[in-house]
N, C-alpha and C. Protein backbone atom coordinates (compact mmCIF):
# COMPACT_ATOMS: atom_id res chain seq x y z
N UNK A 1 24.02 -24.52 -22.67
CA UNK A 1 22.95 -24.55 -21.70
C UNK A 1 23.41 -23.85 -20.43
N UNK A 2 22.75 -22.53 -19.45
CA UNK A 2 22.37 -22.54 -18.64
C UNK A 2 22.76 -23.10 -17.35
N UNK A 3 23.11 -22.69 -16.60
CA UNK A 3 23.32 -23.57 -15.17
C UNK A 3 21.96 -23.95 -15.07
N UNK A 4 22.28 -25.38 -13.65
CA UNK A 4 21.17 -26.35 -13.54
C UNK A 4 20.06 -26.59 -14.71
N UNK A 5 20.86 -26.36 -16.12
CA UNK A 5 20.38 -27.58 -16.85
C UNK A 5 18.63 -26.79 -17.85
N UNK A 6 18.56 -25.55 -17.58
CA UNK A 6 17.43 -25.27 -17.85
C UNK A 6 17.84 -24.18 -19.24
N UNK A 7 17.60 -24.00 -20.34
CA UNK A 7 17.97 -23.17 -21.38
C UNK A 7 17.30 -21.60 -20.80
N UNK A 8 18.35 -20.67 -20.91
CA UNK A 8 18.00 -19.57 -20.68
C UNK A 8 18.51 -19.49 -19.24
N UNK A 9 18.53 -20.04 -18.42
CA UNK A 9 18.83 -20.14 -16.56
C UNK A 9 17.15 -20.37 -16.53
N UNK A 10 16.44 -20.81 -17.27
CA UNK A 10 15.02 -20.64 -16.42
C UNK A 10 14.83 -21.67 -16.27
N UNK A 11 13.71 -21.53 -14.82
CA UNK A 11 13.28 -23.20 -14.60
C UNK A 11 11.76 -23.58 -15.53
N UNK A 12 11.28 -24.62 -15.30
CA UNK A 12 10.58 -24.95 -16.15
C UNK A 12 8.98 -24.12 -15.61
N UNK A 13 8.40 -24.26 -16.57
CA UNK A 13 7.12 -23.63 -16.60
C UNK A 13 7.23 -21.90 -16.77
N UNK A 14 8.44 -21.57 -17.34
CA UNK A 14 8.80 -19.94 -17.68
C UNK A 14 9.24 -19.28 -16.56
N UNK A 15 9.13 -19.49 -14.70
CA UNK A 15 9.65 -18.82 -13.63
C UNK A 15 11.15 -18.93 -13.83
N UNK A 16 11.72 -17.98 -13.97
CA UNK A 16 13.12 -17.52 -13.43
C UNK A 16 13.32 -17.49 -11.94
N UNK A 17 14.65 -17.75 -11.47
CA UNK A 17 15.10 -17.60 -10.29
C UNK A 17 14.75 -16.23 -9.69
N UNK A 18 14.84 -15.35 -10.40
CA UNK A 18 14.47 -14.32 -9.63
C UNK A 18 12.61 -13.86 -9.02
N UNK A 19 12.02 -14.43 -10.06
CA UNK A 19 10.50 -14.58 -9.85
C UNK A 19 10.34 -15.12 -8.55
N UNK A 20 10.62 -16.71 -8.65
CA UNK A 20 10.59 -17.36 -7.35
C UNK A 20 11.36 -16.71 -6.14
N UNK A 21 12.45 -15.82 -6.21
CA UNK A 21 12.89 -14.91 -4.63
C UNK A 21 11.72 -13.89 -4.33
N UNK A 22 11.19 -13.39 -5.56
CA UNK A 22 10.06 -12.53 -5.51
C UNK A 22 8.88 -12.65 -4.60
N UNK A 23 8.91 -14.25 -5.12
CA UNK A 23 7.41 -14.90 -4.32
C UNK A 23 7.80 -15.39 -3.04
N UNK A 24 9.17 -16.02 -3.05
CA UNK A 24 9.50 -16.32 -1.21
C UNK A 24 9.62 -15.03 -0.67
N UNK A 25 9.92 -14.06 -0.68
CA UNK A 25 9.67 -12.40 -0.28
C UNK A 25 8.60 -12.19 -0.14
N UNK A 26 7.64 -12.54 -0.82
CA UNK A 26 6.18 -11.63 -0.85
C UNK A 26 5.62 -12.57 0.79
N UNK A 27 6.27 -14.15 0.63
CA UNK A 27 5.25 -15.02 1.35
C UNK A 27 6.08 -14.92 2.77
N UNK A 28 6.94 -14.38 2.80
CA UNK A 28 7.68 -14.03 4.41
C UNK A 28 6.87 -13.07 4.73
N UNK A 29 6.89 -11.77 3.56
CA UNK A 29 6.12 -10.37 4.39
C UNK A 29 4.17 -11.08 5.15
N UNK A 30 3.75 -11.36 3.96
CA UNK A 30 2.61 -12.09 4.30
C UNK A 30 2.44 -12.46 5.83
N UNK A 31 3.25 -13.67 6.16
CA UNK A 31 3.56 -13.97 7.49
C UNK A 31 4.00 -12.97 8.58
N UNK A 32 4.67 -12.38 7.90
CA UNK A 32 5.14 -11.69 9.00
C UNK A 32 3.94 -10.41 9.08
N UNK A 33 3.33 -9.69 8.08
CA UNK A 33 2.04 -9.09 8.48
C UNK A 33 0.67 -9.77 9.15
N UNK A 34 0.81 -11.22 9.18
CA UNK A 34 -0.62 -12.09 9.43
C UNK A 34 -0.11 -12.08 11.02
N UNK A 35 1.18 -12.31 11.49
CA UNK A 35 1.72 -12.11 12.59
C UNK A 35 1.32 -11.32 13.54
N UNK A 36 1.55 -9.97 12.94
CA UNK A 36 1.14 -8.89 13.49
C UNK A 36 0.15 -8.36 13.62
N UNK A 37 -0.91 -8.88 12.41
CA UNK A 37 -2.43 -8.64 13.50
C UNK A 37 -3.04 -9.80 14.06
N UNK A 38 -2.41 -10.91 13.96
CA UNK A 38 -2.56 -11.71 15.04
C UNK A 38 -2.07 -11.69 16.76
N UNK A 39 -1.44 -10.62 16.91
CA UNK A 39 -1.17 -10.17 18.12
C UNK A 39 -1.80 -8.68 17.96
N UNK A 40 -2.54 -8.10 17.47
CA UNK A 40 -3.36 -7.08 17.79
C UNK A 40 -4.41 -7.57 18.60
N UNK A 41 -5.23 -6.59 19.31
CA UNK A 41 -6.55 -7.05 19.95
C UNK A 41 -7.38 -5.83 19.40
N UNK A 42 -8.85 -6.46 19.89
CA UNK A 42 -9.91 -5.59 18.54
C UNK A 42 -10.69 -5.56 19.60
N UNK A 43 -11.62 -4.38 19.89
CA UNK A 43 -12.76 -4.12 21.18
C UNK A 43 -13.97 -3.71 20.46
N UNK A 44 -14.99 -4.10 20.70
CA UNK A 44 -16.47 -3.58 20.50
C UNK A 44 -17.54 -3.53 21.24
N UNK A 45 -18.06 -2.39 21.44
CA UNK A 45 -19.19 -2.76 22.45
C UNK A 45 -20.37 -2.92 21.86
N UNK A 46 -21.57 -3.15 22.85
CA UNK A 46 -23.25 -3.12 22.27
C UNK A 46 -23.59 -3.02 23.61
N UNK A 47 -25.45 -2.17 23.34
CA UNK A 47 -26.03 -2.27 24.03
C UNK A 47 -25.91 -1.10 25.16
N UNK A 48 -25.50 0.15 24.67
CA UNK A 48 -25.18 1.45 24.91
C UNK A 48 -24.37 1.03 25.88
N UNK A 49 -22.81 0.03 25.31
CA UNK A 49 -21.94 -0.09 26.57
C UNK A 49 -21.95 -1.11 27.68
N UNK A 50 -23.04 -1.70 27.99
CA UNK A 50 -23.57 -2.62 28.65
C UNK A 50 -22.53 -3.93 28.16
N UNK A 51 -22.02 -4.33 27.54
CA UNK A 51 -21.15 -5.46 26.81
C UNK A 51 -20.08 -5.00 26.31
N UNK A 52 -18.98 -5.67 26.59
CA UNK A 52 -17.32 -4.94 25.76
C UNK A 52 -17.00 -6.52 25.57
N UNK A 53 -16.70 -6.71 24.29
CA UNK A 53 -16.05 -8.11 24.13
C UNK A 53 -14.77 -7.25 23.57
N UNK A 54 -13.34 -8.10 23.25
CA UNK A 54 -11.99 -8.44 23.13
C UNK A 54 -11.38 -9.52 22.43
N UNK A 55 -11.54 -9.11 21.26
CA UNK A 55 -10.60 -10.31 20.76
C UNK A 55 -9.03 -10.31 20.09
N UNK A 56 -8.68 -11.54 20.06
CA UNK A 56 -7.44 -10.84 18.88
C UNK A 56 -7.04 -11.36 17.19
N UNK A 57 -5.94 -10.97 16.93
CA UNK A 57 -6.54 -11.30 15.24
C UNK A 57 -6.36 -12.55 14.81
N UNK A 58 -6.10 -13.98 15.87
CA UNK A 58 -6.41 -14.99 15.56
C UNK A 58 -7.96 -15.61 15.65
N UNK A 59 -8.83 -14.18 15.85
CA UNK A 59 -10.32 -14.44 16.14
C UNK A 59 -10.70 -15.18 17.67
N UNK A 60 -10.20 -14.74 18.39
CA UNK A 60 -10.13 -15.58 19.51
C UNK A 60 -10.98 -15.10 20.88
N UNK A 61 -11.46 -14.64 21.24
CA UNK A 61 -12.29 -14.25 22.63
C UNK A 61 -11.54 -14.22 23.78
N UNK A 62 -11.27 -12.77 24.18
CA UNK A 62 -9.69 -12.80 25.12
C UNK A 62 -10.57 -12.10 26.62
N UNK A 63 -11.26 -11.20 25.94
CA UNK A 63 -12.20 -10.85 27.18
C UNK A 63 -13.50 -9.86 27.39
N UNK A 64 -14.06 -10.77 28.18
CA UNK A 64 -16.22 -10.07 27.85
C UNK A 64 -16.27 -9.44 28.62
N UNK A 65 -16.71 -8.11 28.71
CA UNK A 65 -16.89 -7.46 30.10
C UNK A 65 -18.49 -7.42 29.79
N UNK A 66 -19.58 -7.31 30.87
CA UNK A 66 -20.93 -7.28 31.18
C UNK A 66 -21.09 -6.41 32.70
N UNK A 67 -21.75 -5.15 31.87
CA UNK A 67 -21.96 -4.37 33.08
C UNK A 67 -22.23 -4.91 34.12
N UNK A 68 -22.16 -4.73 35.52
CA UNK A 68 -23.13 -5.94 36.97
C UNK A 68 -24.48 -5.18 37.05
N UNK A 69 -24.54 -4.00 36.30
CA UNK A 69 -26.25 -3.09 36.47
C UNK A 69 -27.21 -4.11 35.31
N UNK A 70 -26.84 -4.85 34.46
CA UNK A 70 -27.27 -5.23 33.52
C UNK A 70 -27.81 -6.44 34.07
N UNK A 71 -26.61 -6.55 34.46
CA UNK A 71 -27.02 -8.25 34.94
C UNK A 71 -27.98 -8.30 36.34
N UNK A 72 -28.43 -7.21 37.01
CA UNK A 72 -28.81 -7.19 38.01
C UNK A 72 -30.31 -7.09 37.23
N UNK A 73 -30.42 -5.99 36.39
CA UNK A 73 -31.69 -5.64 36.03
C UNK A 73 -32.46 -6.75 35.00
N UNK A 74 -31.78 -7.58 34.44
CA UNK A 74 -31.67 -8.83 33.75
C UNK A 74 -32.82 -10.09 34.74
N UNK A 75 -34.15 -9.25 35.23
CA UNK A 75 -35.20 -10.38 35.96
C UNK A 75 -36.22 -10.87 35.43
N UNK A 76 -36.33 -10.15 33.59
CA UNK A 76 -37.43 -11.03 33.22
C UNK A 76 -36.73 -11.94 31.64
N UNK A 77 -37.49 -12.74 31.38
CA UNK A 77 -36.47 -13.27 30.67
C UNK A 77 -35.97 -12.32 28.79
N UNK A 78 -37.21 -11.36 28.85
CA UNK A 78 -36.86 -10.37 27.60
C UNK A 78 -35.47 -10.20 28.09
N UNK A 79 -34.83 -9.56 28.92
CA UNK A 79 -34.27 -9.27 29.51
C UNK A 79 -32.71 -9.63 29.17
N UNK A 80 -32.93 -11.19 29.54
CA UNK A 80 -31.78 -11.90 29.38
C UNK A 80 -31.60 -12.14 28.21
N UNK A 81 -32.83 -12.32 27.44
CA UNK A 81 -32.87 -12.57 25.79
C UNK A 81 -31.69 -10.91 24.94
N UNK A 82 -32.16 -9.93 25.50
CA UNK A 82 -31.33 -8.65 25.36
C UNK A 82 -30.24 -8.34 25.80
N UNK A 83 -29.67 -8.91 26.68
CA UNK A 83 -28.11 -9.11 27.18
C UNK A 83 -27.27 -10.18 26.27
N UNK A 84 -28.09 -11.59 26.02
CA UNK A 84 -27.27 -12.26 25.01
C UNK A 84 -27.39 -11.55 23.47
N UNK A 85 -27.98 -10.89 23.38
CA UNK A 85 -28.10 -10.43 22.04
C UNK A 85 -26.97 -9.17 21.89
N UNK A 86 -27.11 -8.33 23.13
CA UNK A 86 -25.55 -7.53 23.49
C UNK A 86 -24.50 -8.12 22.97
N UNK A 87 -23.74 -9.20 24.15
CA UNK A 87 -23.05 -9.88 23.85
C UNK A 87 -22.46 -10.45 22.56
N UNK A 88 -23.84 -11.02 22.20
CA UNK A 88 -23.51 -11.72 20.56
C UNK A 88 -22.93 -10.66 19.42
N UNK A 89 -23.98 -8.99 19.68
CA UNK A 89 -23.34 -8.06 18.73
C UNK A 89 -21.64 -7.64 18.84
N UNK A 90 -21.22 -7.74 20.36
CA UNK A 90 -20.17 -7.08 20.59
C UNK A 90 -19.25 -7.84 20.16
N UNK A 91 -19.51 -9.62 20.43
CA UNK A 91 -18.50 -10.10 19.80
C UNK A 91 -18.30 -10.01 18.56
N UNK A 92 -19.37 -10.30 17.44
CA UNK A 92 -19.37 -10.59 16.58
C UNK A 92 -18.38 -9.17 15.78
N UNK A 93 -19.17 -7.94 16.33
CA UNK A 93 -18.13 -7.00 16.09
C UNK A 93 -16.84 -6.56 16.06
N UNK A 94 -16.26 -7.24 17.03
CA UNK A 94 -14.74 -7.28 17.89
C UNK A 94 -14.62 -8.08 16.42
N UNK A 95 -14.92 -9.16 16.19
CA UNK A 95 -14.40 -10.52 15.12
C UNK A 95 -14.69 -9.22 13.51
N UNK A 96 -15.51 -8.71 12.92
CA UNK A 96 -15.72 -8.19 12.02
C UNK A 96 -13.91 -7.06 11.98
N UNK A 97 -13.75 -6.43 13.15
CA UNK A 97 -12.36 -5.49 12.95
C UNK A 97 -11.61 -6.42 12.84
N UNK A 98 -11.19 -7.60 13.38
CA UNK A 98 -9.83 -8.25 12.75
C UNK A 98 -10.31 -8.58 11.68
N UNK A 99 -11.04 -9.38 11.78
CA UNK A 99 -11.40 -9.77 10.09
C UNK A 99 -10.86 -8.60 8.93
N UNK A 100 -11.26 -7.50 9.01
CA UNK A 100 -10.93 -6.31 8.36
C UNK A 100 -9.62 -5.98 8.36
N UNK A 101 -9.31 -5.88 9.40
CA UNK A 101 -7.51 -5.38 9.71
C UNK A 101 -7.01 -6.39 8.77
N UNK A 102 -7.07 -7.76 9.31
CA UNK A 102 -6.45 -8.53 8.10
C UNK A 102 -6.36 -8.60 6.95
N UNK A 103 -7.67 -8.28 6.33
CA UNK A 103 -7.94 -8.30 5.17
C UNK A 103 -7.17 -7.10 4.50
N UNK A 104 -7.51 -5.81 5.16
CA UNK A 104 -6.24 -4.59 4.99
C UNK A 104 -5.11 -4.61 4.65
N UNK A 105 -4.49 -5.54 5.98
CA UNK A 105 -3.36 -5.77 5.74
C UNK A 105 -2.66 -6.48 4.63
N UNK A 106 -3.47 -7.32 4.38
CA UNK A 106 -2.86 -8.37 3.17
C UNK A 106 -3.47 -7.86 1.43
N UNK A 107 -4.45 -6.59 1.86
CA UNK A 107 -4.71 -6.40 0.56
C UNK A 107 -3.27 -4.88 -0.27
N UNK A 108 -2.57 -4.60 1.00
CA UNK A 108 -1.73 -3.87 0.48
C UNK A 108 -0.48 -4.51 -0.13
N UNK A 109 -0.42 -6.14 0.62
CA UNK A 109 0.74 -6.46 0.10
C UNK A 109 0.61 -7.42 -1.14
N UNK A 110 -0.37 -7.64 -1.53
CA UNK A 110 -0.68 -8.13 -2.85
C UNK A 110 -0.86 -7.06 -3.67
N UNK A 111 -1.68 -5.81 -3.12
CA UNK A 111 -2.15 -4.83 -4.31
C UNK A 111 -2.79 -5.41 -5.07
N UNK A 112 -3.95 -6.08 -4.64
CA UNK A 112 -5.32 -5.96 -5.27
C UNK A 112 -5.33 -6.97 -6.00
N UNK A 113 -4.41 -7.94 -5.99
CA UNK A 113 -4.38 -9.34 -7.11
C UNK A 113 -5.89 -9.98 -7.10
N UNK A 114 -6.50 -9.82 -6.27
CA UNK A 114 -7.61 -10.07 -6.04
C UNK A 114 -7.56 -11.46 -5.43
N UNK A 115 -6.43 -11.74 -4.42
CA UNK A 115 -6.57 -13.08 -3.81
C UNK A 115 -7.69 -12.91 -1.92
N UNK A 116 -7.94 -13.74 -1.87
CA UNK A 116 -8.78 -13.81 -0.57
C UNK A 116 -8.02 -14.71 0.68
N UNK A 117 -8.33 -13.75 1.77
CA UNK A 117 -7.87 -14.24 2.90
C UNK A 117 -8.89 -14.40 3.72
């Protein structure tokens, strides 16, 4: 028998020692790529510019800019109804590029296993 007891050196359920370094490797890079676009930041605007949201790739809301011409001209309530709707696109956009980056990122280091992040 095998060191630690397993016929062949394998552990049970057919993984070899080397499989399992394979997979603690794969799950460091993982981290360490989820890392790194978690300290990216992602910008989008709406509203021909009028709105710049900022986020980063923990999905987070880091910073809204709102033209002051917008907000000035912002006196009837269509108005304001069209500035939050700015807003809402720009963020939501800013959130759609990390979302993506991430997904990028982690779909190169699986190569397509077809797992979801």
């Amino acid at each position: 028998m095998a060191k630690g007891g397993f016929p062949g050196g394998r552990m049970t359920g057919g993984m070899n020692m080397n499989m399992l370094k394979q997979a603690q490797r794969m799950q460091q890079e993982m981290l360490r790529q989820q890392q790194e676009v978690e300290e990216k930041t992602f910008t989008a605007t709406a509203g021909g510019g009028m709105v710049e949201a900022t986020v980063n790739g923990k999905r987070e809301l880091l910073k809204l800019t709102i033209d002051p011409d917008a907000v000035i001209d912002a006196q009837e309530p269509e108005d304001a109804e069209m500035l939050a709707d700015a807003v809402l696109a720009a963020v939501n956009e800013a959130l759609s590029k990390a979302a993506e980056e991430m997904a990028a990122s982690m779909s190169k280091l699986t190569g397509g296993l077809g797992l979801n992040f």
